[in-house]
N, C-alpha and C. Protein backbone atom coordinates (compact mmCIF):
# COMPACT_ATOMS: atom_id res chain seq x y z
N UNK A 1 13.97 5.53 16.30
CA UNK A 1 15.39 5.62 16.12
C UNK A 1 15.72 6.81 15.21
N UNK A 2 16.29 7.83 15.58
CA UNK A 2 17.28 8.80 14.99
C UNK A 2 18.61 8.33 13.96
N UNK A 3 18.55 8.61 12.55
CA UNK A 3 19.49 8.75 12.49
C UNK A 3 19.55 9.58 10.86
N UNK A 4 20.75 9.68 10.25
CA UNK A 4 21.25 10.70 9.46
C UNK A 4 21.45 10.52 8.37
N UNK A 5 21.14 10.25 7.23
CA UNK A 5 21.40 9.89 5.60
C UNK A 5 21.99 11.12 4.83
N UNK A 6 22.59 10.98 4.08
CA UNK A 6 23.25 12.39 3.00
C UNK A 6 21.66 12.71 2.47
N UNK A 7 22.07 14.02 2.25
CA UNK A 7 21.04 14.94 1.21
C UNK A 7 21.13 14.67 0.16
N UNK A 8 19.91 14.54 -1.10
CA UNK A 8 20.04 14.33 -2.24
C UNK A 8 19.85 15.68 -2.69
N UNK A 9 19.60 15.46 -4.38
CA UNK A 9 18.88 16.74 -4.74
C UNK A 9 17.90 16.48 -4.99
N UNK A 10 17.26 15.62 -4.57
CA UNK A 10 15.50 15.57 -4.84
C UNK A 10 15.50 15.96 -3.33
N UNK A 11 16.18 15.79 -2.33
CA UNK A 11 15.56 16.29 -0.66
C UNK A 11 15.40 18.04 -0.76
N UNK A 12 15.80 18.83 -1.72
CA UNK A 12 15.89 20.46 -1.47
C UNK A 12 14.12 20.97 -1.52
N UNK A 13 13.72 20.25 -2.31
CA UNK A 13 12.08 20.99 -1.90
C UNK A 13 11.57 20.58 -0.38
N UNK A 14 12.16 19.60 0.29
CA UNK A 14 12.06 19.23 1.81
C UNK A 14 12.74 20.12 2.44
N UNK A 15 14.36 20.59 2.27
CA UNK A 15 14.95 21.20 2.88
C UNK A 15 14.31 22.70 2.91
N UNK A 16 13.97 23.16 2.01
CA UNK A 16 13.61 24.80 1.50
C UNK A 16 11.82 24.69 2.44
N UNK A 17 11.34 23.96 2.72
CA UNK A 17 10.08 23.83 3.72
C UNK A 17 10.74 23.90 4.88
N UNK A 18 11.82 22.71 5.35
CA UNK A 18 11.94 23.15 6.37
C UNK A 18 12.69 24.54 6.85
N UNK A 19 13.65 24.92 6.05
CA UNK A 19 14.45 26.37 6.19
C UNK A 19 12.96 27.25 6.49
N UNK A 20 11.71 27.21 5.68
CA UNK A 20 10.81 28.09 5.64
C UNK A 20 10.14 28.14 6.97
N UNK A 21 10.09 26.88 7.06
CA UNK A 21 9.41 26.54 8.73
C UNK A 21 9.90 27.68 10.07
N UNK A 22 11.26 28.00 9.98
CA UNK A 22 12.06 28.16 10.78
C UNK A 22 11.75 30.15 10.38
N UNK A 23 11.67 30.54 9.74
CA UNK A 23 12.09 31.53 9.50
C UNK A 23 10.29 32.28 9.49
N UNK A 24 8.95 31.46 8.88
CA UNK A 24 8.01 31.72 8.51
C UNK A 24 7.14 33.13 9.88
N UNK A 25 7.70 32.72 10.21
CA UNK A 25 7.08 33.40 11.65
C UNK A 25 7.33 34.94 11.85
N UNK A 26 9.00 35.01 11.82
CA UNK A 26 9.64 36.54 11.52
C UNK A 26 9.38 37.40 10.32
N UNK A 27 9.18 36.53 9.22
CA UNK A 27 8.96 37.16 7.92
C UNK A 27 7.52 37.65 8.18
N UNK A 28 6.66 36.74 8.33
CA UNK A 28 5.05 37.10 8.35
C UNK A 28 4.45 38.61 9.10
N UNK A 29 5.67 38.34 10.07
CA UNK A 29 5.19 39.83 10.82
C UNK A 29 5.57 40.77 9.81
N UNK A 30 6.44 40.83 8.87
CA UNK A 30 6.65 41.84 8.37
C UNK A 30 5.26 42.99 6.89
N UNK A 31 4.38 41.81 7.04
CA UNK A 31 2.75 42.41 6.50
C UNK A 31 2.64 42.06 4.67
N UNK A 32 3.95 41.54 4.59
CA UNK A 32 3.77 40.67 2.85
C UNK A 32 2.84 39.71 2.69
N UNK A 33 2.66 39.87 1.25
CA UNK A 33 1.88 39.02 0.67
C UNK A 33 2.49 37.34 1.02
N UNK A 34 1.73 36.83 0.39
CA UNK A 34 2.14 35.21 0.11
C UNK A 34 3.20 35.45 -0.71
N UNK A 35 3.14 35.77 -1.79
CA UNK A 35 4.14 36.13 -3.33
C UNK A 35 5.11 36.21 -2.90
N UNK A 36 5.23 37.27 -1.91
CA UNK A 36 6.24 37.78 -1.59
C UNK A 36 7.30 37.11 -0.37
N UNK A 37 6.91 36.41 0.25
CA UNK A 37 7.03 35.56 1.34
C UNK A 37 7.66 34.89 1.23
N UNK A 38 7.02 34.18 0.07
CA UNK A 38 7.93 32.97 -0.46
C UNK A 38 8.79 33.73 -1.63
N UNK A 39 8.82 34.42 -2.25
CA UNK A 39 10.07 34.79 -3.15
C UNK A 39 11.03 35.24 -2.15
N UNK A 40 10.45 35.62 -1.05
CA UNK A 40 12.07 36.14 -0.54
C UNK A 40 12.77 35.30 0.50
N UNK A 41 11.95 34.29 1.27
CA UNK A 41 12.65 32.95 1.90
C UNK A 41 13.06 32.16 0.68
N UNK A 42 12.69 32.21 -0.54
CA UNK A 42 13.38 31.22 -1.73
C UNK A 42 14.94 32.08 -1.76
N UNK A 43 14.75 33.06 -1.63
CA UNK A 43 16.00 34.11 -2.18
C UNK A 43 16.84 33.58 -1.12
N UNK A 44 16.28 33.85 -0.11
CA UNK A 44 17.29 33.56 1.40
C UNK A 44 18.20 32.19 1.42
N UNK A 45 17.44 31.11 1.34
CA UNK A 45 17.44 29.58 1.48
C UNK A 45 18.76 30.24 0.12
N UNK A 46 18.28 30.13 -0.82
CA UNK A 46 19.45 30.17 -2.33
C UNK A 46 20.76 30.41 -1.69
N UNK A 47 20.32 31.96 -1.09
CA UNK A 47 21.77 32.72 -0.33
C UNK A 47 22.53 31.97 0.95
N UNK A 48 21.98 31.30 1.80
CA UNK A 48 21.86 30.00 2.79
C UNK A 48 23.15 29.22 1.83
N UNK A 49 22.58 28.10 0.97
CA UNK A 49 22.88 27.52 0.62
C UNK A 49 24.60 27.53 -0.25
N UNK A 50 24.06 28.79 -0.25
CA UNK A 50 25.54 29.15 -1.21
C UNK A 50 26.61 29.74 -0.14
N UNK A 51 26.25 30.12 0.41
CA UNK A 51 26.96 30.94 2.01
C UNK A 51 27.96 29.51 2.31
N UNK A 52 27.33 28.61 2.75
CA UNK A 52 27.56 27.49 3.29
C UNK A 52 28.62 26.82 1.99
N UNK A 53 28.16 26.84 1.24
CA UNK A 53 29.53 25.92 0.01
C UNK A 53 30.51 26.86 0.45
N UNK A 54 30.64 28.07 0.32
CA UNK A 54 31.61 28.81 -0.20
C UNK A 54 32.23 29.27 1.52
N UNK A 55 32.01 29.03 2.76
CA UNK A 55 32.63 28.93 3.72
C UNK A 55 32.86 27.55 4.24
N UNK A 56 32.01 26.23 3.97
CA UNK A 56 32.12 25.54 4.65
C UNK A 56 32.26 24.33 3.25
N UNK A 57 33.72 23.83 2.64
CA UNK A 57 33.24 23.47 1.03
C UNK A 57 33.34 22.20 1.20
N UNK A 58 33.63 21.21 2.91
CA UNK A 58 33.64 19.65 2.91
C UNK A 58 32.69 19.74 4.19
N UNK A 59 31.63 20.27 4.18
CA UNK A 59 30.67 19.89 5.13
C UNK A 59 29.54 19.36 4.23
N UNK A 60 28.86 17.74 5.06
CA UNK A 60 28.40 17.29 4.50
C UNK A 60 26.64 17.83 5.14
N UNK A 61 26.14 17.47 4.19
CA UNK A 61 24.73 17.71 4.25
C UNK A 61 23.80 16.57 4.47
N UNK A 62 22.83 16.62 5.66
CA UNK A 62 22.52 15.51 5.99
C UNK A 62 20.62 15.93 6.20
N UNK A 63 19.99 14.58 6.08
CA UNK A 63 18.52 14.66 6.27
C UNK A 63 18.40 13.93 7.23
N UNK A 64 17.39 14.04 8.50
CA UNK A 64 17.25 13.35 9.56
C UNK A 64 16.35 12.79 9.93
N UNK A 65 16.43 11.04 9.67
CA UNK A 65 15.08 10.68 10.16
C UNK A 65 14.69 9.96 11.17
N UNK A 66 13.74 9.91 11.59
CA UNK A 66 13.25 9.03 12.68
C UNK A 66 12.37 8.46 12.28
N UNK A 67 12.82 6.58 12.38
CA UNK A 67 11.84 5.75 11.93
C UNK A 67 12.22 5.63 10.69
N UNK A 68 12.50 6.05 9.83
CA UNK A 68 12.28 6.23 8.15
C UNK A 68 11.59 7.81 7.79
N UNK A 69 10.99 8.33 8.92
CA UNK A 69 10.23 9.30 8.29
C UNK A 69 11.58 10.81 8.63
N UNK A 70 11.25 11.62 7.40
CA UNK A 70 12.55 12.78 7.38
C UNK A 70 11.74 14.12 8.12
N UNK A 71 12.64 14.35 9.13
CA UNK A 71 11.99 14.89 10.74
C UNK A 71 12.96 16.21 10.50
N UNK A 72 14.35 16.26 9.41
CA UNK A 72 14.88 17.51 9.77
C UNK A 72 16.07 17.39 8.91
N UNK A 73 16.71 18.75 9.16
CA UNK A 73 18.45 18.57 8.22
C UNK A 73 19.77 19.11 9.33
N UNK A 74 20.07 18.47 8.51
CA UNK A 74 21.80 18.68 9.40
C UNK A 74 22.76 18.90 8.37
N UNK A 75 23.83 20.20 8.68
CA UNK A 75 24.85 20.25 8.21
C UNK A 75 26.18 19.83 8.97
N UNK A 76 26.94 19.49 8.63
CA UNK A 76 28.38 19.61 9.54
C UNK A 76 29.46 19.29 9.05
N UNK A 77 30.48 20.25 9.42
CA UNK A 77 32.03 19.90 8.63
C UNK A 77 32.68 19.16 9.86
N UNK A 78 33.42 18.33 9.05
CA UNK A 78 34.31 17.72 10.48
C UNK A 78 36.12 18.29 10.04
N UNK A 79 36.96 18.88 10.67
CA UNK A 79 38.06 19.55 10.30
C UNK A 79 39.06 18.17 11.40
N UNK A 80 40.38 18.33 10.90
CA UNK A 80 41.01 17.76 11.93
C UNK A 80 41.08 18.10 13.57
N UNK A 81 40.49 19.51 13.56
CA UNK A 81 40.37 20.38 14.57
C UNK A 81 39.35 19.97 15.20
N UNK A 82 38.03 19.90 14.73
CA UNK A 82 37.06 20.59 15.71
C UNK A 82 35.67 20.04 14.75
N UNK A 83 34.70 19.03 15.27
CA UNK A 83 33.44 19.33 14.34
C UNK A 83 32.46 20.29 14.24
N UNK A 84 31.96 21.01 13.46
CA UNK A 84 31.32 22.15 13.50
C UNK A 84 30.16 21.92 13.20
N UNK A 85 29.34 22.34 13.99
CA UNK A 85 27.73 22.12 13.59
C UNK A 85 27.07 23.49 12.88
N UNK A 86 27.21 23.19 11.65
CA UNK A 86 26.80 24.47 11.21
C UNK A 86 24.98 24.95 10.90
N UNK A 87 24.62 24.05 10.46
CA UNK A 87 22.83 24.44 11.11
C UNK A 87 22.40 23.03 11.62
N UNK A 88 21.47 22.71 12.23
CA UNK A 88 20.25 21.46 12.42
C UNK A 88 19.03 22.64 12.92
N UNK A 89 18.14 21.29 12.04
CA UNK A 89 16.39 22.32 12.35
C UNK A 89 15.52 20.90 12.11
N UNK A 90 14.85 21.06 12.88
CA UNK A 90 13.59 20.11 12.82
C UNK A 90 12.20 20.44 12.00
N UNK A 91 11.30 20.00 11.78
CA UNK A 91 10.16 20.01 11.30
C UNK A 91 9.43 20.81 12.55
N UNK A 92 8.59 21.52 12.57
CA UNK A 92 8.02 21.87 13.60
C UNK A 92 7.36 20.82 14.54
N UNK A 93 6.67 19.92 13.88
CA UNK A 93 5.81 18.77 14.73
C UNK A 93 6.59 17.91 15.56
N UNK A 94 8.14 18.02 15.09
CA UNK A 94 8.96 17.14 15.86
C UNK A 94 9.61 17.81 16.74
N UNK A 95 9.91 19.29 16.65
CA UNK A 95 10.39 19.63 17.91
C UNK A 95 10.06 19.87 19.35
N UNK A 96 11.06 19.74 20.13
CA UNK A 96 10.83 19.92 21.25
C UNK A 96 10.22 18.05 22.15
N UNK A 97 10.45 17.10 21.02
CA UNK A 97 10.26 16.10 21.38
C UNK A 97 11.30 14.74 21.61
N UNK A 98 12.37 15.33 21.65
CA UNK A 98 13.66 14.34 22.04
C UNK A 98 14.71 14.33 20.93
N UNK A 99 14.50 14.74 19.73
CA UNK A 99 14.94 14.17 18.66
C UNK A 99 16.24 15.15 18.16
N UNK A 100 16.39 16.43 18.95
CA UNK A 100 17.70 17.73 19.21
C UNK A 100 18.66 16.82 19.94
N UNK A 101 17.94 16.29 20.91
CA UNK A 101 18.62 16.11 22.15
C UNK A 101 19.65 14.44 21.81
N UNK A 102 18.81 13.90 20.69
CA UNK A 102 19.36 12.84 20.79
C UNK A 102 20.41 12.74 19.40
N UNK A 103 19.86 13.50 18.88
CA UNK A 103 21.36 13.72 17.92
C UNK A 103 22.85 14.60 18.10
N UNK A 104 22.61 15.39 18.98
CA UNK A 104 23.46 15.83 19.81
C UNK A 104 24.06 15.43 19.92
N UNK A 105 23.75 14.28 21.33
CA UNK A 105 24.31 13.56 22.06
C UNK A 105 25.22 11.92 21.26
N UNK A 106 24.52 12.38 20.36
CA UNK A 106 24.91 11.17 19.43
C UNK A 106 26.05 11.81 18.76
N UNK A 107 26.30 13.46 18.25
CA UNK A 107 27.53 14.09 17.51
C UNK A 107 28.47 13.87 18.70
N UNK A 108 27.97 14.01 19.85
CA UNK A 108 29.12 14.19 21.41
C UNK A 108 29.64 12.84 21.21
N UNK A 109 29.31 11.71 21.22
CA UNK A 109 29.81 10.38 21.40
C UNK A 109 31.21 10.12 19.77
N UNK A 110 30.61 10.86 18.59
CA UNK A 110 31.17 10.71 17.96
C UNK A 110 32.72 11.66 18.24
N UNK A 111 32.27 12.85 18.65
CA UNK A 111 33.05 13.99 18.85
C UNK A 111 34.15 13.46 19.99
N UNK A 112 33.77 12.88 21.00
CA UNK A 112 34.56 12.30 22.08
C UNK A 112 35.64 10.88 21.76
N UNK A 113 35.16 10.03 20.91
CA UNK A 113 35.44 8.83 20.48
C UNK A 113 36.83 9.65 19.13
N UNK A 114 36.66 10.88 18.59
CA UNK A 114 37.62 11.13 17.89
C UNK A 114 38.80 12.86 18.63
N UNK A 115 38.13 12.72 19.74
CA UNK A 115 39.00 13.59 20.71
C UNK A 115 39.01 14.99 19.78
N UNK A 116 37.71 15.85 19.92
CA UNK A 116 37.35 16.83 18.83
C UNK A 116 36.09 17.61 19.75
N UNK A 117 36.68 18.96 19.86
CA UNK A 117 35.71 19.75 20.47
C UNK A 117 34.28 19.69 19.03
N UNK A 118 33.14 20.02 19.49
CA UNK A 118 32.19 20.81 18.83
C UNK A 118 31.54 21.96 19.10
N UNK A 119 31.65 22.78 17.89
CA UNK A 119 31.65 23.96 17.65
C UNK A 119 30.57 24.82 17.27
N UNK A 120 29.77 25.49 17.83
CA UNK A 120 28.91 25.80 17.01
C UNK A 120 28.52 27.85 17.02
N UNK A 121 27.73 28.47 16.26
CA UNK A 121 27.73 29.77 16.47
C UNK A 121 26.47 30.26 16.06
N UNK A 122 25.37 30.63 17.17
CA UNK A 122 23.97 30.33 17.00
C UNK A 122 23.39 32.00 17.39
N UNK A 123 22.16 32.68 16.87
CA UNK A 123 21.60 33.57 17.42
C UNK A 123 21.36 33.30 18.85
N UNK A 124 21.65 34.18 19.64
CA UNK A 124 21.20 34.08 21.15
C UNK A 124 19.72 33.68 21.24
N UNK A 125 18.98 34.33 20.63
CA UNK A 125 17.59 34.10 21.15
C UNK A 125 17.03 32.76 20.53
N UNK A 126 17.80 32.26 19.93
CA UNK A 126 17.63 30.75 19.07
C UNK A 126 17.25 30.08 20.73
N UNK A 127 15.61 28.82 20.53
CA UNK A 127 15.21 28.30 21.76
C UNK A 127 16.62 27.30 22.07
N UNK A 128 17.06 26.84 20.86
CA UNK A 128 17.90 25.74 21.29
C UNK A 128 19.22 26.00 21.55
N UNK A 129 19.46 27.36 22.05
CA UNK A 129 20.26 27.54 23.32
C UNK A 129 20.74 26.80 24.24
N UNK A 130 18.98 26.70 25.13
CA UNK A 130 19.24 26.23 26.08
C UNK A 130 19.36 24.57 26.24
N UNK A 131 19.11 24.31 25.05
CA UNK A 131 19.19 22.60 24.56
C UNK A 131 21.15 22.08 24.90
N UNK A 132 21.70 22.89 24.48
CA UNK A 132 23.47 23.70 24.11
C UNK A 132 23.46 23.57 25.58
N UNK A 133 23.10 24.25 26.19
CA UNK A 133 23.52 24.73 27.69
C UNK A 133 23.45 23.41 28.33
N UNK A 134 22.36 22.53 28.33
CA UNK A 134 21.93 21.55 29.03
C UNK A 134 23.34 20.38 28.65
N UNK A 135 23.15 20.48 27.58
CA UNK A 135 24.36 19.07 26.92
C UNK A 135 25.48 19.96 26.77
N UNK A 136 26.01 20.72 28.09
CA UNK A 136 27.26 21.23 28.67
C UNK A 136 27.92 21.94 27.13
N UNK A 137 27.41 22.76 26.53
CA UNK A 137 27.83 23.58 25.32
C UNK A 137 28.56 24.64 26.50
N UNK A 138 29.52 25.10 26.29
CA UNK A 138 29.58 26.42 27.06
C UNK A 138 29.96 27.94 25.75
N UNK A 139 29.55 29.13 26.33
CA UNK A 139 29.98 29.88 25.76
C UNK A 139 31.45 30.87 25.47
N UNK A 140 31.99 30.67 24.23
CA UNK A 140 33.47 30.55 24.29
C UNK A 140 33.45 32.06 23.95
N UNK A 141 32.58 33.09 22.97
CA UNK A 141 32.20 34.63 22.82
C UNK A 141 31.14 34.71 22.39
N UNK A 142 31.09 35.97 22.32
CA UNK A 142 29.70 36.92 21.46
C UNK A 142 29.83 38.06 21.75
N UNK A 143 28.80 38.17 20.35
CA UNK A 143 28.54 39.61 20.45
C UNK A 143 26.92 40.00 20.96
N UNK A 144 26.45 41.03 20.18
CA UNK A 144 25.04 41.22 21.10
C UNK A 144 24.10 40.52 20.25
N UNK A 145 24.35 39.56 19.15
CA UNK A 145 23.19 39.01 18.56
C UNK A 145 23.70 37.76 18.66
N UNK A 146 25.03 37.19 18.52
CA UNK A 146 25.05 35.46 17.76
C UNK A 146 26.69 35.56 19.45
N UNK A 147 26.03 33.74 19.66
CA UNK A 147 27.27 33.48 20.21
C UNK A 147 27.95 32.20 19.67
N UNK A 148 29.19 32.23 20.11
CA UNK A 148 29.64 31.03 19.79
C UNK A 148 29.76 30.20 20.93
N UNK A 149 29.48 28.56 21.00
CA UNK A 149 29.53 27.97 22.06
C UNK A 149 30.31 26.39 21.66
N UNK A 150 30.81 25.91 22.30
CA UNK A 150 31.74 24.62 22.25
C UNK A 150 31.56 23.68 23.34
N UNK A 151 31.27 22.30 22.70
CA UNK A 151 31.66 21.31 23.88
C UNK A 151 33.14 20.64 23.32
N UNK A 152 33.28 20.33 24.76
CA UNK A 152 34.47 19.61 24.84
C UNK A 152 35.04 18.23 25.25
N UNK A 153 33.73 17.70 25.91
CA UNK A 153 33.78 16.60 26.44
C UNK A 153 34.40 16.50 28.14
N UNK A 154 34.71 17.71 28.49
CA UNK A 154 35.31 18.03 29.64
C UNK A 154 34.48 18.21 30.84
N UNK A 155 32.68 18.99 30.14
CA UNK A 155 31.94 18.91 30.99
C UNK A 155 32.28 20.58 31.83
């Protein structure tokens, strides 16, 4: 079972692994040390974190577990407008194993039940695109790196 608890501040050394998870791959190519690796995904995650208060200042912060065990994080503001999914990321071991798909679908039920598009604005080459595409996200613009995409419940 999937589901969503608030973030504490004892969850940020969980969160700052998983932010690292996500990012560890692009950085590494770049030929740094360890030292350095991690001082500058710490820097990032900091800048992350603060980005997000200071654009998004009633989105709540969420940890995601399945079973009891914490599989990932979720942010999201809900506006009278529109809920916005502003990041979700999994643990690596859990992705790609149902657990995108079913929280999703679980924001859609909420999103539909309060008559509220969801919103979201993702790098193109992000895999979970096509996760978006499948659970009828469509693309509303972009540019040549990040698009924005929305469901609506319209299908």
């Amino acid at each position: 079972m999937v589901t969503i608890v608030d973030a504490r501040t004892e969850d940020q050394a969980f969160l700052y692994e998983l932010y690292r998870s996500t990012r560890i791959e692009e950085v590494s190519a770049w030929g740094w040390g360890d030292g350095e690796l991690d001082a500058f995904l710490r820097m990032q995650f900091d800048l992350r974190q603060r980005s997000y208060a200071l654009q998004y200042p009633l989105a709540q912060h969420g940890i995601v577990l399945q079973n009891g065990v914490r599989v990932g994080g979720i942010v999201l503001q809900e506006t009278p407008q529109e809920i916005r999914l502003i990041d979700v990321s999994l643990v690596p071991e859990y992705r790609n194993g149902g657990i995108g798909t079913a929280l999703l679908k679980g924001l859609q039920e909420t999103a539909a039940a309060h008559r509220k598009p969801i919103r979201i604005h993702v790098i193109r080459s992000n895999p979970a695109v096509s996760l978006y595409e499948r659970l009828d996200f469509r693309l509303v613009e972009g540019d040549g790196l990040y698009t924005a995409m929305e469901w609506s419940g319209n299908g």
